[in-house]
Protein backbone atom coordinates (compact mmCIF):
# COMPACT_ATOMS: atom_id res chain seq x y z
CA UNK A 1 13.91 6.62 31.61
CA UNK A 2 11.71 4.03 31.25
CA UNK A 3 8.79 5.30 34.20
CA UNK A 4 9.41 8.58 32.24
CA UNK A 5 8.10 6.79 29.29
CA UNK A 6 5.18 5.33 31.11
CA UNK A 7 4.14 8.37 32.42
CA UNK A 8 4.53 9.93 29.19
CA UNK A 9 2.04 8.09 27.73
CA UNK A 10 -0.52 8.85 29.94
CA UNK A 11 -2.20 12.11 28.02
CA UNK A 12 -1.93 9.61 24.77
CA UNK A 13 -3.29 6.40 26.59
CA UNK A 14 -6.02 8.95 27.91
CA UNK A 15 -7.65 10.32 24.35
CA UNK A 16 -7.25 6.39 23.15
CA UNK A 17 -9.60 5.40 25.39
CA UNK A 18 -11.73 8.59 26.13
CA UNK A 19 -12.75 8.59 22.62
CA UNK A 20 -12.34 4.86 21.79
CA UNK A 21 -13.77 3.03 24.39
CA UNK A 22 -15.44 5.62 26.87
CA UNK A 23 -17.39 7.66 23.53
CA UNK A 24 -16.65 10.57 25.56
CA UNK A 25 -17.00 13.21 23.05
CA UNK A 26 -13.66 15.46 21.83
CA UNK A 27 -14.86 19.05 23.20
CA UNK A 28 -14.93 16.96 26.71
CA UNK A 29 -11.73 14.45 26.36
CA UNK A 30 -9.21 16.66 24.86
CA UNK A 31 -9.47 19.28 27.92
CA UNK A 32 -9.02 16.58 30.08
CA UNK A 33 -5.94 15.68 28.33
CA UNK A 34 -4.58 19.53 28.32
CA UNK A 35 -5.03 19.12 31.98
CA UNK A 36 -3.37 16.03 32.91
CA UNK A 37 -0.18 17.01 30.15
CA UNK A 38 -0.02 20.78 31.70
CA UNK A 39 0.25 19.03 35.32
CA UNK A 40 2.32 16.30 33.98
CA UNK A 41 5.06 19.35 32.51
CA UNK A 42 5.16 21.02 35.58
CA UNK A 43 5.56 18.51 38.39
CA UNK A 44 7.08 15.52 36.97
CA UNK A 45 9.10 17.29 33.65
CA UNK A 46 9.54 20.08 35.88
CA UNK A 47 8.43 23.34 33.34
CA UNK A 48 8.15 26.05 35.33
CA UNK A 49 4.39 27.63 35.73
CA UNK A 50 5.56 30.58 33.10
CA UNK A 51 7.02 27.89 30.70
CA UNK A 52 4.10 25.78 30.55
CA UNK A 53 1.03 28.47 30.40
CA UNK A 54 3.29 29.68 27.50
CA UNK A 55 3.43 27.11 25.92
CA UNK A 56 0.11 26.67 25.89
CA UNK A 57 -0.73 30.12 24.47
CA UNK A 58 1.73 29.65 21.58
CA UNK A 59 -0.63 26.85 20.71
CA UNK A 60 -4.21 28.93 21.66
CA UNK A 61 -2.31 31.54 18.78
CA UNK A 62 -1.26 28.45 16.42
CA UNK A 63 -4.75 26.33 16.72
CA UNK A 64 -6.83 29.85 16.21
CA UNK A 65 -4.61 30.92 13.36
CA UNK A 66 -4.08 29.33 11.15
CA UNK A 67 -5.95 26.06 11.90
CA UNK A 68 -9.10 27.27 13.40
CA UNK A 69 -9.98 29.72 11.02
CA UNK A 70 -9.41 27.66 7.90
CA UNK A 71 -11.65 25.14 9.20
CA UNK A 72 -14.29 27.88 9.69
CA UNK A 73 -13.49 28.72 6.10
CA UNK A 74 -13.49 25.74 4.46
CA UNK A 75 -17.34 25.13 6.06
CA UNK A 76 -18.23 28.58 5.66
CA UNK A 77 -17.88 27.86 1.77
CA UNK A 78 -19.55 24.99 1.92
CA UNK A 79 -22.37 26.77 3.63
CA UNK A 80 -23.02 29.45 1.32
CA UNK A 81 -23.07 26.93 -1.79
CA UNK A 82 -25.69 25.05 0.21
CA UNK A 83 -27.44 28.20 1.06
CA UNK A 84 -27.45 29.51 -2.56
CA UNK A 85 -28.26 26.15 -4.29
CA UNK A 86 -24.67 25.86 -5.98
CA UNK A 87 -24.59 22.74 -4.19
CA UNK A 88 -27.42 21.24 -5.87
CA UNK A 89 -25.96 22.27 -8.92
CA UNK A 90 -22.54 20.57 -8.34
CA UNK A 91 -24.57 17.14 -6.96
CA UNK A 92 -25.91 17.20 -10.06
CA UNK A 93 -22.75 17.40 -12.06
CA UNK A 94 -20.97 14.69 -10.24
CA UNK A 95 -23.69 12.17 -10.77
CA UNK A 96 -23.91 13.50 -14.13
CA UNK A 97 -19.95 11.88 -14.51
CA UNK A 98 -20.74 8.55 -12.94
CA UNK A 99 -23.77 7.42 -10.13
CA UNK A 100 -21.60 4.91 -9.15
CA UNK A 101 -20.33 5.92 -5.49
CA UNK A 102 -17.28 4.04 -5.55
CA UNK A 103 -15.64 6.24 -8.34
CA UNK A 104 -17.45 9.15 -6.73
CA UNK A 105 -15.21 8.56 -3.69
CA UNK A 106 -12.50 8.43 -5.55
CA UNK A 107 -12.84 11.34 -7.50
CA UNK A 108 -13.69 13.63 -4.23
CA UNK A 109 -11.82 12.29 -1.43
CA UNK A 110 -9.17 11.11 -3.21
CA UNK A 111 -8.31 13.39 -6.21
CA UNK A 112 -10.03 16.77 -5.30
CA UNK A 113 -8.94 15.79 -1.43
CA UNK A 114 -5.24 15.29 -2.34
CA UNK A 115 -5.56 18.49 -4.98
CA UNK A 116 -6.97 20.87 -1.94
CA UNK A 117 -4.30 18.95 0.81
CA UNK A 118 -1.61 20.34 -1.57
CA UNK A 119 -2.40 24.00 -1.84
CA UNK A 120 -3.94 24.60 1.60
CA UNK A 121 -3.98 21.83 4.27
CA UNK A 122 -4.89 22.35 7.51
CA UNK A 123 -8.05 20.72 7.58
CA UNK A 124 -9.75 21.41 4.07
CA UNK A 125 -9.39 18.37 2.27
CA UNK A 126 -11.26 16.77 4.70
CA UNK A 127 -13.74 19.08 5.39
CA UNK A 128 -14.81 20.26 2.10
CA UNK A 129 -14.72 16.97 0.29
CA UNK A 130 -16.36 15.21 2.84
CA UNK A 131 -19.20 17.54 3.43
CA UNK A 132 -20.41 17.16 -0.03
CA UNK A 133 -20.43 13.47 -0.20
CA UNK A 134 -22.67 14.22 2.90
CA UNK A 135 -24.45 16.25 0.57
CA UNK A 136 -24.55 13.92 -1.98
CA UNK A 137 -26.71 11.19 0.14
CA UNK A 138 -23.52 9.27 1.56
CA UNK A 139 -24.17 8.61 5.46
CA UNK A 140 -22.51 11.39 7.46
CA UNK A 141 -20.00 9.28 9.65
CA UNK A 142 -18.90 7.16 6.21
CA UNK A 143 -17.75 10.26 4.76
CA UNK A 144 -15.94 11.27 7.56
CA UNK A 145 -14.39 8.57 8.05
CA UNK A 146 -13.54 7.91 4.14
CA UNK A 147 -12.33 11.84 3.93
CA UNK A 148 -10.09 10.69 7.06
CA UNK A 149 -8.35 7.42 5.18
CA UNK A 150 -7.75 9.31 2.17
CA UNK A 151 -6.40 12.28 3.65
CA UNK A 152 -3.16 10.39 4.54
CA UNK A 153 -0.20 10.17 1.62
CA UNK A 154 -1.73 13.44 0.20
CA UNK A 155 -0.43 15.03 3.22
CA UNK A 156 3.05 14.44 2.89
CA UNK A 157 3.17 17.44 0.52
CA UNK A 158 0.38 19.24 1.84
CA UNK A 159 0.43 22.69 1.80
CA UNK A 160 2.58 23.54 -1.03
CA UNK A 161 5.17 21.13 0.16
CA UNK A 162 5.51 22.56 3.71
CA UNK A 163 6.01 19.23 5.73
CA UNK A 164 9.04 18.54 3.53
CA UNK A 165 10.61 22.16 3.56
CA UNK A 166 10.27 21.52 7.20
CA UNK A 167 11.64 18.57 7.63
CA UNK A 168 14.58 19.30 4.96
CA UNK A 169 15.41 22.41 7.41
CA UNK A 170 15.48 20.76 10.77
CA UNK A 171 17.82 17.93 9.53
CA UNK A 172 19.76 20.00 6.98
CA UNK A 173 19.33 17.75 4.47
CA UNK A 174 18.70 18.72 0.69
CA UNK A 175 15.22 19.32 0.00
CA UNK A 176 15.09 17.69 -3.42
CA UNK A 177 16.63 14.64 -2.84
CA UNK A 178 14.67 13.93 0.19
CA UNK A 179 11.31 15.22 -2.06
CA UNK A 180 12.24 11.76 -3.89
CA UNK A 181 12.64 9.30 -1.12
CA UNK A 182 9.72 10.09 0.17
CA UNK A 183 7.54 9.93 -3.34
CA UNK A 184 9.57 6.46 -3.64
CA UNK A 185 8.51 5.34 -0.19
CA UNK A 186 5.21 6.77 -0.53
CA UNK A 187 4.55 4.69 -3.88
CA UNK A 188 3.13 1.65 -2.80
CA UNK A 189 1.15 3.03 -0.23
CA UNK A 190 -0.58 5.51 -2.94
CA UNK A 191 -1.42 2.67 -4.82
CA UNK A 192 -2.71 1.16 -2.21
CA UNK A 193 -4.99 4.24 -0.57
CA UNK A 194 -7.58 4.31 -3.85
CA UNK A 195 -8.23 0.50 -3.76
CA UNK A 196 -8.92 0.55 0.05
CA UNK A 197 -11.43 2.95 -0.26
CA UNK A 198 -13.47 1.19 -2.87
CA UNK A 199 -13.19 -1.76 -0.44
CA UNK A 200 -14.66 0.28 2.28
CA UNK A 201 -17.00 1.92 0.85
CA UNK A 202 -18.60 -1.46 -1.47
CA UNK A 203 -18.06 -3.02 2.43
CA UNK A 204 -16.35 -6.37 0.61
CA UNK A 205 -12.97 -6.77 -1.47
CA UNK A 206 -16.20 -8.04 -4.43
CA UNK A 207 -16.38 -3.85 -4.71
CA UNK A 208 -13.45 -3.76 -6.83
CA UNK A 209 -14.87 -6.34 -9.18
CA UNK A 210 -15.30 -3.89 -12.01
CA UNK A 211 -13.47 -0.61 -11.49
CA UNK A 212 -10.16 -2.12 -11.10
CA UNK A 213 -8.43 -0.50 -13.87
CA UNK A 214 -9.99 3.08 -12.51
CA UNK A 215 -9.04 2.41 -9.45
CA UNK A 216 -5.53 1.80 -10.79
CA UNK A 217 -4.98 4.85 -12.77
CA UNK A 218 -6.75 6.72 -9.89
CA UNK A 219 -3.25 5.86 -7.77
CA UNK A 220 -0.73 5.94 -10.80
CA UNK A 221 -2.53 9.16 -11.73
CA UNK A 222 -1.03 10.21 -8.36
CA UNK A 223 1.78 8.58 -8.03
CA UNK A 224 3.92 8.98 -10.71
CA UNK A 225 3.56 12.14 -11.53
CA UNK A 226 4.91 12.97 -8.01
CA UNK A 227 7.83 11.15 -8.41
CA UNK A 228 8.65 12.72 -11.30
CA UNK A 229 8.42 16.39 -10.10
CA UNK A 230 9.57 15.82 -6.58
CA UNK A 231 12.56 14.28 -8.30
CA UNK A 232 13.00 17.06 -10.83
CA UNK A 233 11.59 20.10 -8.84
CA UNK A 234 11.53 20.11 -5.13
CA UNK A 235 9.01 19.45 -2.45
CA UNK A 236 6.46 22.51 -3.23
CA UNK A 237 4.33 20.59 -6.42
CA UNK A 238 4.51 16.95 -6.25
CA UNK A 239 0.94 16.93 -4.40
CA UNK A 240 -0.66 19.97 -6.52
CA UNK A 241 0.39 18.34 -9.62
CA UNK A 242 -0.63 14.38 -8.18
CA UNK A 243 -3.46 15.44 -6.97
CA UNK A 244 -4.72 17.28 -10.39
CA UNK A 245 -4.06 14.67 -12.65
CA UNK A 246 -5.06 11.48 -10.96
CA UNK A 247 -8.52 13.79 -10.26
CA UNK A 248 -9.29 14.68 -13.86
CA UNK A 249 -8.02 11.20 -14.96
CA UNK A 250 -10.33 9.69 -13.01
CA UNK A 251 -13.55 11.84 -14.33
CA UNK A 252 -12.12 11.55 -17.77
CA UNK A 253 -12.52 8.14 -17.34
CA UNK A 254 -15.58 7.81 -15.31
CA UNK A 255 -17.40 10.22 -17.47
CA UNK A 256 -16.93 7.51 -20.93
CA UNK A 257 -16.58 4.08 -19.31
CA UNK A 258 -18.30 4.21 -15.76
CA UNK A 259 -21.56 6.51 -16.06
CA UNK A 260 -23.86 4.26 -14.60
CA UNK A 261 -23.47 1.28 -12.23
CA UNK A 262 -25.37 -1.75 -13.36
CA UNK A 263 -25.21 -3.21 -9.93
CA UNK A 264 -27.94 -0.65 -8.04
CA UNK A 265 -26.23 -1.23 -4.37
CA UNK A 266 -23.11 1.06 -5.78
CA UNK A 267 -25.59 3.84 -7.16
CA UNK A 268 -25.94 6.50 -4.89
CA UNK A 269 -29.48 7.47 -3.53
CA UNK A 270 -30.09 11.36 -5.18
CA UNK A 271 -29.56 10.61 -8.72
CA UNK A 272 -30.23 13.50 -11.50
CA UNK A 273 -31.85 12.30 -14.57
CA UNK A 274 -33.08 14.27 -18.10
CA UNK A 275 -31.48 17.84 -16.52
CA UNK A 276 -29.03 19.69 -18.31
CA UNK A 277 -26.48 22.01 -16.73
CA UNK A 278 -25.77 24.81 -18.90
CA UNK A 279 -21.72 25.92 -19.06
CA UNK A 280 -22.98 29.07 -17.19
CA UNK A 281 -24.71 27.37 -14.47
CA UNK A 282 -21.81 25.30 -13.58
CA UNK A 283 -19.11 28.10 -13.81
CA UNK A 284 -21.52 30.08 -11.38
CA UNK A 285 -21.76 27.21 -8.49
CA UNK A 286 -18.17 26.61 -8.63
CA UNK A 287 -17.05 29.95 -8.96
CA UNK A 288 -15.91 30.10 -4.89
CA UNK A 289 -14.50 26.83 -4.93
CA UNK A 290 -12.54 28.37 -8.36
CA UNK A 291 -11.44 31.56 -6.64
CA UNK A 292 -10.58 29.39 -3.75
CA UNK A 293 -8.27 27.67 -5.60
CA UNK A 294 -6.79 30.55 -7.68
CA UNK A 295 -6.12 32.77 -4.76
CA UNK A 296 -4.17 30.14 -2.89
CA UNK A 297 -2.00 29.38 -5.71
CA UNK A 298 -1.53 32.51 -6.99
CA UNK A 299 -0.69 33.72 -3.31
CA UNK A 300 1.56 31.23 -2.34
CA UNK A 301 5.48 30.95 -2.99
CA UNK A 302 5.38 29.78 -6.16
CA UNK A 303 4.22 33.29 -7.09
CA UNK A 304 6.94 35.48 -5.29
CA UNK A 305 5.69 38.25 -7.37
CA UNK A 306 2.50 38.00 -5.20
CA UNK A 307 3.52 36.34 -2.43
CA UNK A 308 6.50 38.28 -0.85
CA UNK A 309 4.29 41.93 -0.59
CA UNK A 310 1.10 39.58 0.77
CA UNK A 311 3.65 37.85 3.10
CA UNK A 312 5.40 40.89 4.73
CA UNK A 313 1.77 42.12 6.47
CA UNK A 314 2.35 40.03 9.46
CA UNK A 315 2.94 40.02 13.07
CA UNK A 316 5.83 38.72 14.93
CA UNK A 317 5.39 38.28 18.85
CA UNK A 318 7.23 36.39 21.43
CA UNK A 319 4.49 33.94 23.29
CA UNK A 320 6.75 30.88 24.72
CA UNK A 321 8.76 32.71 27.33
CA UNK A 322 11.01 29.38 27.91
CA UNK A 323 14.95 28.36 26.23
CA UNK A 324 15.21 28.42 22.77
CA UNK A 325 11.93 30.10 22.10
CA UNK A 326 10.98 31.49 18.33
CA UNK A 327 8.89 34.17 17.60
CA UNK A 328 5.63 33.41 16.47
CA UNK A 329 4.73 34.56 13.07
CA UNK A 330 0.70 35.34 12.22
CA UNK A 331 1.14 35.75 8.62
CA UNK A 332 -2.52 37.96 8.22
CA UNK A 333 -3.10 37.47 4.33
CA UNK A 334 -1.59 34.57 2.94
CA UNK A 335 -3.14 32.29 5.46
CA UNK A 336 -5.64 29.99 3.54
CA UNK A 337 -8.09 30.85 6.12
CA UNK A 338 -8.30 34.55 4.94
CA UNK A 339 -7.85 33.55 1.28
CA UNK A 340 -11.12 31.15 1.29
CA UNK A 341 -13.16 33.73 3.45
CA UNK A 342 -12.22 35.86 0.92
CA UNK A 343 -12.75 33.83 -1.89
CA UNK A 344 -16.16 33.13 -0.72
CA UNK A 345 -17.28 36.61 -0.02
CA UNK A 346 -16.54 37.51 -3.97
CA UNK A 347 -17.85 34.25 -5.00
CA UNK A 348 -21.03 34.91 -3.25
CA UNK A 349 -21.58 38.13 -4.29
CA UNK A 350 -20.64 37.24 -7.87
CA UNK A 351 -23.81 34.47 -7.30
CA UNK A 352 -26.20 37.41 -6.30
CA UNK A 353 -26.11 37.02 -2.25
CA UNK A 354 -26.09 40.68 -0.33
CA UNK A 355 -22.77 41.11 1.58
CA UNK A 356 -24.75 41.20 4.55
CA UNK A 357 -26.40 37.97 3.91
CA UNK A 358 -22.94 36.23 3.21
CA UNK A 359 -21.88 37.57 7.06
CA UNK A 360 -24.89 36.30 8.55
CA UNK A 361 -23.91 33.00 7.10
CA UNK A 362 -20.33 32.78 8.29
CA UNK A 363 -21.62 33.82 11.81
CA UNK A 364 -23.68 30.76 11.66
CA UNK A 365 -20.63 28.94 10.72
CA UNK A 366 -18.99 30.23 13.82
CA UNK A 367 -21.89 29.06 16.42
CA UNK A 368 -22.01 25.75 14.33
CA UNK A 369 -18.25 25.29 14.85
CA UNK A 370 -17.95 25.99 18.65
CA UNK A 371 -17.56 22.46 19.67
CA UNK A 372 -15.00 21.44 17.20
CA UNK A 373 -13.26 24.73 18.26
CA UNK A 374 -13.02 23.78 21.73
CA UNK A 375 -11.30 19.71 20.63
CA UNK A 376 -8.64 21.68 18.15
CA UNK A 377 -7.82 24.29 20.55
CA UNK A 378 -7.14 21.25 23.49
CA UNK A 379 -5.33 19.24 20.98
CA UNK A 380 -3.03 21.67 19.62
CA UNK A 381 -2.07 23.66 23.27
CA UNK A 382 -1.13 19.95 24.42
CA UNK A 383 0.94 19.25 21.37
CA UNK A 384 2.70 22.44 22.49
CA UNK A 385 3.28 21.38 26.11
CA UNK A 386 4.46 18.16 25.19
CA UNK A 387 7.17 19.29 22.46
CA UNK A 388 8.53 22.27 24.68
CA UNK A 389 8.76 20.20 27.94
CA UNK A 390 10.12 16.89 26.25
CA UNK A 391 7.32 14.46 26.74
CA UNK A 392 7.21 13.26 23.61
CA UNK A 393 10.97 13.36 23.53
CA UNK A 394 10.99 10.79 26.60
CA UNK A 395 8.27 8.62 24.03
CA UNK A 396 10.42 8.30 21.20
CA UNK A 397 13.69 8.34 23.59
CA UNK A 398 12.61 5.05 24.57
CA UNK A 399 11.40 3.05 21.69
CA UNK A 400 15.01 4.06 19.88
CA UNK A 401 16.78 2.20 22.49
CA UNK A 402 14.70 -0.44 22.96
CA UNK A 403 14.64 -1.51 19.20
CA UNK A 404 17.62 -1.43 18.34
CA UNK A 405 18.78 -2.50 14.75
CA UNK A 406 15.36 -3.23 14.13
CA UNK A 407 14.50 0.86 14.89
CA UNK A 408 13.56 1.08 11.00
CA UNK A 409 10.68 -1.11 11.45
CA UNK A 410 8.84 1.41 14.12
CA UNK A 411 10.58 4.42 12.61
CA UNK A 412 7.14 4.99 11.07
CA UNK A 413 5.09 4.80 14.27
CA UNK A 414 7.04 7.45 15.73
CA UNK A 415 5.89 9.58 12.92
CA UNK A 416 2.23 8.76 13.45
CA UNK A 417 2.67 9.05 16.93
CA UNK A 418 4.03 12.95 16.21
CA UNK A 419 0.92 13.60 13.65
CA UNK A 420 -1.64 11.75 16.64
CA UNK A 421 -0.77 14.35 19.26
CA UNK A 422 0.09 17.09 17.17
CA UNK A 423 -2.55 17.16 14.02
CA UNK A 424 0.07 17.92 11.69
CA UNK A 425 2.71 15.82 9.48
CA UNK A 426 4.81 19.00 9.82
CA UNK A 427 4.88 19.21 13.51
CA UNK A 428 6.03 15.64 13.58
CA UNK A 429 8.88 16.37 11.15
CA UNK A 430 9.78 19.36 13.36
CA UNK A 431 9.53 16.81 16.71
CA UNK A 432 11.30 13.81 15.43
CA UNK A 433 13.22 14.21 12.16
CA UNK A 434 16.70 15.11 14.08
CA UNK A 435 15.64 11.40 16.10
CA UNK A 436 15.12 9.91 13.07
CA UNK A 437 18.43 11.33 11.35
CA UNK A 438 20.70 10.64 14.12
CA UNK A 439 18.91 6.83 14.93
CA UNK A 440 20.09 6.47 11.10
CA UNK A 441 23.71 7.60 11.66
CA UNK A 442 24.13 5.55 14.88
CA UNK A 443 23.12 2.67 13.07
CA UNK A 444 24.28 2.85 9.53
CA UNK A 445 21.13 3.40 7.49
CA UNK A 446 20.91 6.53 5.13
CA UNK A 447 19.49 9.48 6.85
CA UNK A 448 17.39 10.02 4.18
CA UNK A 449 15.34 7.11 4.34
CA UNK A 450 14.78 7.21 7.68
CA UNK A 451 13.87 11.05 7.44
CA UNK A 452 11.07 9.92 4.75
CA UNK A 453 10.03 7.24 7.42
CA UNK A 454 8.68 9.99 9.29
CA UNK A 455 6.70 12.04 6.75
CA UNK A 456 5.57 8.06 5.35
CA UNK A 457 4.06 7.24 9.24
CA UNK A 458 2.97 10.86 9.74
CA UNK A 459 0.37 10.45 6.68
CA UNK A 460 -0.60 7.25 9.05
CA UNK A 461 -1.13 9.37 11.79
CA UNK A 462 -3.33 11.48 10.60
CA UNK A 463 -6.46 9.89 10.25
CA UNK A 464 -6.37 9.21 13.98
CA UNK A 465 -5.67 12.79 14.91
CA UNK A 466 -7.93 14.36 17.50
CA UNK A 467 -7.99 17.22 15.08
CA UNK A 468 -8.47 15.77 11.59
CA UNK A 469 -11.36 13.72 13.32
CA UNK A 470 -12.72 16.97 14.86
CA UNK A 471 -12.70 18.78 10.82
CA UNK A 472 -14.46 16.06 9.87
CA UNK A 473 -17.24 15.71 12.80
CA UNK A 474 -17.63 19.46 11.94
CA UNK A 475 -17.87 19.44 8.36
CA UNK A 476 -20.74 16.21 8.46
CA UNK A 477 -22.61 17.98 11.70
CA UNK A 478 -21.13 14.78 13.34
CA UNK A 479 -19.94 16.74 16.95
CA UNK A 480 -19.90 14.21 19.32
CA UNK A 481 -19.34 11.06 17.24
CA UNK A 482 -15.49 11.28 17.25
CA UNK A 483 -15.27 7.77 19.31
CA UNK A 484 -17.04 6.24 16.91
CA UNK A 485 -15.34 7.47 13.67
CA UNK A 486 -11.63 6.80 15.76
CA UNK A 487 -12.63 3.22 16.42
CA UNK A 488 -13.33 2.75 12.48
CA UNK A 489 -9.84 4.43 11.78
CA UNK A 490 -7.51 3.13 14.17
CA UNK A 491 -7.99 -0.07 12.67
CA UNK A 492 -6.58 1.26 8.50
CA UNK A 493 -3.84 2.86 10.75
CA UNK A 494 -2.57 -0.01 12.34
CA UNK A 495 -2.61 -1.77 9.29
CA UNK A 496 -0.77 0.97 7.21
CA UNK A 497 1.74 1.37 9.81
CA UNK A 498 2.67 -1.90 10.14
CA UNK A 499 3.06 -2.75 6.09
CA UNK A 500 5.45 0.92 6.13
CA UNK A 501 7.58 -0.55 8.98
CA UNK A 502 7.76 -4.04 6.77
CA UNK A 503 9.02 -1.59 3.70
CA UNK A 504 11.13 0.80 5.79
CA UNK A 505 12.52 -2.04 7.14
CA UNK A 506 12.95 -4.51 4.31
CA UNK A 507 14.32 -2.01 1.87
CA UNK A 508 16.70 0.05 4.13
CA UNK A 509 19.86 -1.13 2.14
CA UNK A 510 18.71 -0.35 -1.16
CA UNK A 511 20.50 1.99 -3.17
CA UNK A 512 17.37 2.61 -4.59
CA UNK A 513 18.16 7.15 -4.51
C-alpha cells in the first residue's frame, strides 16, 4: 500500500517541480506528466491499453468541451472589447470609482471574480478579471497571480452551485443542509481572502492601513449573504448572490469614500482625469460582458422554462470503455462556452464590428491560445487516468490510515490535492467525498463536516492547479511563466490549508448545523 502511494505521487511530485523548480513551461511539463501517469496505469495499476487510452479521450472530450472552449470565450470577449475600444472605455470607468489599486482588486478579482465563478466557472473568473487589471496598467504576472488567490472560496459554488450538487449526489447527503456547512466553514476564510489581497498587492500588512473597513464589508458583503441563502435555498445562488452584493458594495463605497488615494504608490499608473462617460457610452462597452451575463443566467437551471428545451440538444456517447463507465454528455448550447461566443458575436455587432471582423478576431484568439490548449488538455486527460485507474485512490488511501483520529486536520489537503490534479472543485468532490464521508463514519465525526472539508480545501487547491494557472498565463499573454506564478501561489496555499485543517479540526464537535 504504502510503495503504491509512493509511486502514486510521482506524476504530482513531477509538475511540483517541473514548474516550480525546473521553470519548465506547462505546454512542455504537463505532457510529460500524461506520459509517466498513462505508463504508470497500465503497468503498475494494471489498466488495460483500451482502459487507459479511454480514459484519456473522455478527458480530450471533457478539457475541449466544456473547459477549453470557455477559456477561448472568455479571451475572445476580452479581445473584441480591446479591439473596439470598449476597454478603454471601461478603464476609464473603474478609475473613475476609485484610482486606488487596492480597492480596484477588490472590486474585480474579488467581487466581479466571485460574481462570474458563480454563473459560469471553468476558467472565467480568472481570465476575464485578470486580463483587465492587465489592461488597466497592473503587471501581467501580479494579476495572474491575484486572479489565482481570489478565485478560491468563490469556487465552492461556482457554476450555479455545481460542486455542491455534486458532491450532495455522490454522498447522498441533503443538498441544503450541506449548502450551510460549507458557507459556515467557508466564513472565516472569506473574510480572510479580501484582506490578503490588499496585503499582496500594497506588498506589506501597512496596505491595509486605510481601507480596512472596505476591505471588511468587501468579505461580509460575501459572506453573509451566502449563508443566508445556502441555508434557506440550496447550493445553486449562494455565490451569484455573494458575489453581487459584496461587488456593488464595494463600488458603492469606493465610489463616495475612496476615489482617490492620497498615498501615490497605491494609485494605479493610467489614470483618467476631466473625461466624462456618457450613460450611452458605458452601456455600449459593457454590452457583451451584459449579454454575457444575462444569457448564462437566464439559460441555466434556475430558468427551467429556458433551460430544459436548451438542455435537451446534446450528445450522449460512450468514450471510457472500462467498469462502471457513464456516458459522456456534450451539452451543445447551455455550455458557457457557446453562451459567451454568442454573447460576444451580438455584443459586437450591436458596437458596429462586421460579423466577419468579429470571426477574424476569435481565430486570433484560437492561435493565441494554442499553448494554454496543449497544458489543459495534459492536465485534464491525466486527471482522467488517475481517477479511473485508482491512483489517486491509493493517495488518499494512505493518508486516511496513517492519520488516524487526527484525519480532520488533512481532510482539507485531500481536497486540494483532488482540485491540483484535476482543475476542478467538482472533480474533487466526485474523487473523494465518499472518502471523506465514510473517514467521518469510521471515526465518529458528522459526515457533513467532513464532506464540506473537501469543497473548503478544494477552493485551496485551486490556485495551484495546472489549469487555473494555464487561464491565467493565457488571459495576461503570460505562456510560459507558469513556474513562476506557481512558486508565488503555493506559498497562500499552504498557508490556507493549514489554518482549514486547524478549523476542521478544532471545531469537528460542534453542533454548530
Amino acid at each position: 500500500m504504502y510503495l503504491y502511494f509512493l509511486i502514486a505521487c510521482i506524476p504530482i511530485i513531477w509538475i511540483m517541480i517541473s514548474l516550480g523548480k525546473l521553470k519548465i513551461p506547462g505546454y512542455k511539463a504537463c505532457p510529460i506528466a500524461l506520459l509517466i501517469t498513462f505508463l504508470l496505469s497500465i503497468f503498475v495499476w494494471k489498466m488495460s491499453i483500451k482502459e487507459a487510452v479511454t480514459s484519456g479521450l473522455e478527458g480530450v472530450a471533457l478539457a475541449l468541451w466544456p473547459i477549453v472552449i470557455i477559456i477561448i470565450a472568455a479571451v475572445f470577449t476580452y479581445n473584441l472589447s480591446v479591439h473596439t475600444g470598449s476597454m478603454e472605455t471601461i478603464k476609464k470607468m473603474m478609475t473613475s470609482v476609485t484610482n486606488d489599486k487596492r480597492i480596484l482588486v477588490l472590486i474585480l478579482s474579488w467581487g466581479f471574480g466571485g460574481f462570474l465563478e458563480a454563473i459560469s466557472g471553468f476558467g472565467t473568473a480568472i481570465a476575464i478579471p485578470a486580463s483587465i487589471l492587465a489592461a488597466l496598467g497592473f503587471e501581467p504576472v501580479f494579476a495572474a497571480i491575484i486572479c489565482l488567490i481570489a478565485n478560491t472560496t468563490p469556487t465552492a459554488f461556482g457554476a450555479i452551485g455545481l460542486p455542491v450538487t455534486t458532491l450532495a449526489e455522490v454522498t447522498n447527503l441533503d443538498v441544503r443542509q450541506l449548502s450551510y456547512v460549507i458557507t459556515l466553514q467557508l466564513f472565516i476564510m472569506i473574510l480572510i481572502i479580501p484582506f490578503a489581497l490588499v496585503i499582496i498587492t500594497g506588498k506589506s500588512s501597512k496596505a491595509i492601513k486605510g481601507i480596512f473597513g472596505i476591505t471588511l464589508v468587501s468579505g461580509l458583503g460575501f459572506a453573509l449573504p451566502q449563508i443566508f441563502v445556502a441555508k434557506y435555498m440550496g447550493a445553486e445562488l449562494p455565490g451569484v448572490i455573494g458575489g453581487a452584493v459584496s461587488m456593488g458594495l464595494t463600488i458603492v463605497i469606493a465610489n463616495k469614500f475612496y476615489r482617490n488615494t492620497k498615498d501615490p504608490q497605491y494609485a494605479v499608473k493610467t489614470v483618467y482625469k476631466g473625461e466624462e462617460i456618457s450613460p450611452k457610452k458605458a452601456l455600449l462597452a459593457w454590452t457583451p460582458f451584459i449579454l454575457l451575463f444575462l444569457f448564462i443566467i437566464l439559460c441555466s437551471p434556475l430558468f427551467p422554462v429556458i433551460y430544459e428545451p436548451l438542455a435537451a440538444v446534446k450528445t450522449s456517447v460512450y468514450i471510457y470503455k472500462g467498469v462502471n463507465a457513464k456516458p459522456y454528455i456534450f451539452s451543445w448550447l447551455v455550455s458557457p462556452g457557446t453562451l459567451i461566443i454568442i454573447a460576444t458575436y451580438i455584443g459586437g455587432i450591436i458596437q458596429g464590428v462586421k460579423f466577419k471582423e468579429i470571426t477574424s478576431i476569435l481565430f486570433k484568439t484560437l492561435k493565441q491560445m494554442s499553448k494554454s490548449v496543449i497544458t489543459i488538455i495534459s492536465i485534464v486527460v491525466l486527471a482522467k487516468i488517475m481517477g479511473y485507474s485508482g491512483i489517486i485512490k491509493s493517495i488518499a488511501g494512505v493518508l486516511v490510515l496513517v492519520t488516524g483520529r487526527f484525519y480532520p486536520f488533512i481532510s482539507p489537503i485531500i481536497g486540494a490535492l483532488g482540485t491540483f490534479v484535476t482543475g476542478s472543485d467538482t472533480s474533487a468532490n466526485v474523487l473523494f467525498g465518499g472518502l471523506q464521508v465514510e473517514a467521518a463514519k469510521s471515526i465518529g465525526i458528522n459526515p457533513y463536516w467532513l464532506a464540506a472539508s473537501n469543497v473548503m480545501g478544494g477552493t485551496a487547491g485551486k490556485m495551484i492547479s495546472p489549469q487555473s494557472i494555464a487561464v491565467a498565463t493565457a488571459a495576461t499573454g503570460l505562456a510560459g511563466s507558469e513556474g513562476k506564478i506557481f512558486n508565488s501561489t503555493i506559498k497562500v496555499c499552504l498557508a490556507y490549508v493549514l489554518f482549514a485543517g486547524l478549523l476542521v479540526f478544532s471545531c469537528k464537535s460542534l453542533l454548530i448545523f
